[in-house]
Protein backbone atom coordinates (compact mmCIF):
# COMPACT_ATOMS: atom_id res chain seq x y z
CA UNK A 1 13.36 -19.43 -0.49
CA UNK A 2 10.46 -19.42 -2.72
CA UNK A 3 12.50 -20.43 -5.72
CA UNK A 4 14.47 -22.97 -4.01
CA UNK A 5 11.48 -24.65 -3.35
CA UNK A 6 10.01 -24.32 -6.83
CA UNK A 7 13.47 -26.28 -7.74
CA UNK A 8 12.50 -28.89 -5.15
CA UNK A 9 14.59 -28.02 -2.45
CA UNK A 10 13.16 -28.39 1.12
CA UNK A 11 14.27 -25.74 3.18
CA UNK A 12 12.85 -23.52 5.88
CA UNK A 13 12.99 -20.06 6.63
CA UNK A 14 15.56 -20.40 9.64
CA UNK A 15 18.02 -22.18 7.62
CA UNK A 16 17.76 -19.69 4.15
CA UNK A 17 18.14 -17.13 7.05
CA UNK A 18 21.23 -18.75 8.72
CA UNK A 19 22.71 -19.28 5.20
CA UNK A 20 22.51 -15.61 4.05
CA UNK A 21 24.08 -14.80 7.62
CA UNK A 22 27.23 -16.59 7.18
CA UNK A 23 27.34 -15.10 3.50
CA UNK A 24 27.01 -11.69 4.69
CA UNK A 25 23.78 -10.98 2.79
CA UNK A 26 20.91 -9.64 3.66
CA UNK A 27 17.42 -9.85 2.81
CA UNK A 28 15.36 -6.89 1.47
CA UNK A 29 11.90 -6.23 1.66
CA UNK A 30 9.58 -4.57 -1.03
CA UNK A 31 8.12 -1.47 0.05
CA UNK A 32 4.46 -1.93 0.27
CA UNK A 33 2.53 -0.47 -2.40
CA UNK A 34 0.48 2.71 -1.59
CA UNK A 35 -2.37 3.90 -3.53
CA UNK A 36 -2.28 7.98 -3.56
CA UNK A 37 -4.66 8.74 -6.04
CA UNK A 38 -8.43 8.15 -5.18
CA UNK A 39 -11.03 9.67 -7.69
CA UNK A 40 -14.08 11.30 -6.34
CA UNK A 41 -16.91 9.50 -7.04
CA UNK A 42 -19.03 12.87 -8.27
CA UNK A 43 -16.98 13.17 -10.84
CA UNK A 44 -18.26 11.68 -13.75
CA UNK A 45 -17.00 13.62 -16.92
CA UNK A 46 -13.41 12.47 -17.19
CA UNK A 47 -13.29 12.74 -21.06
CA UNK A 48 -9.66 13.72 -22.58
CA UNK A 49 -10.10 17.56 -24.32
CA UNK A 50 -7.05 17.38 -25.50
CA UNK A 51 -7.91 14.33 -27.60
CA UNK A 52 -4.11 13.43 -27.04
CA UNK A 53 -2.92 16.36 -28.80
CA UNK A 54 -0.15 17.96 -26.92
CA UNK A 55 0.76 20.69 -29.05
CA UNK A 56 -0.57 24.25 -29.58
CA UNK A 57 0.50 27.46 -31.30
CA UNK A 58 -1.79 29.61 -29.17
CA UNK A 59 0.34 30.07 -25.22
CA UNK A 60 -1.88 29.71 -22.28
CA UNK A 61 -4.71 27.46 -24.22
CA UNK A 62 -3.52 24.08 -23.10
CA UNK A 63 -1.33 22.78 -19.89
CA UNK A 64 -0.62 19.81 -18.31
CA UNK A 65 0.58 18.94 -15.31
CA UNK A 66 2.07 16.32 -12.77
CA UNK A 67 2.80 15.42 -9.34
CA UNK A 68 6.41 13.99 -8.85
CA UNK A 69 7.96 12.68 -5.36
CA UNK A 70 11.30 13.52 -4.19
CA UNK A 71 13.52 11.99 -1.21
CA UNK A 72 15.13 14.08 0.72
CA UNK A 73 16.78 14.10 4.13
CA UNK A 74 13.83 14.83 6.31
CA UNK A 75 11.47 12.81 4.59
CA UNK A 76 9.66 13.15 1.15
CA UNK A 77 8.62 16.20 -0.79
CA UNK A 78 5.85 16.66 -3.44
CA UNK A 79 6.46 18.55 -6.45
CA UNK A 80 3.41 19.33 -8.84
CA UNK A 81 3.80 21.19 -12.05
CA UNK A 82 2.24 22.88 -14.31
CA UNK A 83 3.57 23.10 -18.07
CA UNK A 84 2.51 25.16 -21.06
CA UNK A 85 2.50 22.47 -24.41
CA UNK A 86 2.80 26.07 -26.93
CA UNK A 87 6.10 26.72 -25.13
CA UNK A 88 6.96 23.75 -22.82
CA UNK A 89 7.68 25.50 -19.95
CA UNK A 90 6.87 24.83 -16.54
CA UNK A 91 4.66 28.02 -15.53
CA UNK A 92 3.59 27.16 -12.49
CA UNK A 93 4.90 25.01 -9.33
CA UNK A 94 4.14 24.06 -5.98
CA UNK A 95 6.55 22.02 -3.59
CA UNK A 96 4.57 20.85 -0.39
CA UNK A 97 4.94 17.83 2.58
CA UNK A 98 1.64 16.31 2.17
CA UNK A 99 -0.22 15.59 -1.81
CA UNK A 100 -3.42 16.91 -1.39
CA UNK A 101 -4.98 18.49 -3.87
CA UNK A 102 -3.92 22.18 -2.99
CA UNK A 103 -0.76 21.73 -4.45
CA UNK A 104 -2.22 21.26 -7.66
CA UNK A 105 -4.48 24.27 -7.22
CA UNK A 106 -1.76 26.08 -5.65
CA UNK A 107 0.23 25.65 -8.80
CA UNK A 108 -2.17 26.25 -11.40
CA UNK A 109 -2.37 29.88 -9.44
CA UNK A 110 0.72 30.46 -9.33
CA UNK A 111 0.59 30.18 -13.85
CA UNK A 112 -2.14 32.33 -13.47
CA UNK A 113 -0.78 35.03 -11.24
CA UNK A 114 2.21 34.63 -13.66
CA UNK A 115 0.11 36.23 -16.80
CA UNK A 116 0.63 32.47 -18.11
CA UNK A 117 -3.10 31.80 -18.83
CA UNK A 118 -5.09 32.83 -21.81
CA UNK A 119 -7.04 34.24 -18.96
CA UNK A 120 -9.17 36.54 -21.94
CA UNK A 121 -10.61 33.00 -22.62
CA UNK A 122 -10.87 31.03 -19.51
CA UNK A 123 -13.72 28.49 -20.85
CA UNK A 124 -11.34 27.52 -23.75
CA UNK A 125 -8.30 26.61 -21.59
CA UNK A 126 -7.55 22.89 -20.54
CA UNK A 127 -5.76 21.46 -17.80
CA UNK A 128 -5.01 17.99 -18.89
CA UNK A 129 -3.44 15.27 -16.04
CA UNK A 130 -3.65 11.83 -14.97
């Protein structure tokens, strides 16, 4: 409608509606955005230790990780990793209904419980996400 109008076309929203009806389309919404990532305010020291280098000879020094979302039948599922960048393997995971921080937590212990941390040298491993 918004287009037809640009072009100079009057037209109201009963008729555009009426039109699409006898064409057998149908009009689609956009989802509304959602924002699901709200930084704490406390947090100050947000500097990138990895210096964007995502590669390492030394397993268990530096991981990243991510939080992914996945349809499914009963609603939507949150998936949050945890990867090694000496081997590139996902060493830790968490699947959960909600995307609170706790998966992320959750994960990183599960790469710990794992024997996937340099865990001889906790203060020089990094955890780099968004």
């Amino acid at each position: 409608m918004k287009q037809l109008r640009r072009d100079g076309t009057p037209v109201g929203l009963g008729t555009v509606g009426k039109i699409m009806r006898a064409e057998g389309l149908v009009a689609l919404q956009p989802r509304a955005w959602k924002r699901t990532t709200i930084q704490a305010p406390e947090l100050t020291d947000r500097r990138d230790r990895l210096k964007r280098i995502f590669q390492t000879r030394t397993p268990g020094i530096r991981l990243v990780g991510d939080i992914t979302y996945l349809r499914t039948g009963e609603g939507w599922l949150y998936l949050a990793t945890v990867i090694d960048l000496c081997s590139r393997m996902v060493v830790g995971w968490q699947l959960a209904d909600h995307m609170r921080s706790s998966i992320v937590t959750d994960a990183l212990d599960m790469a710990a419980d794992g024997g996937f941390l340099n865990t001889g040298h906790p203060l020089g491993v990094v955890f780099h996400t968004d």
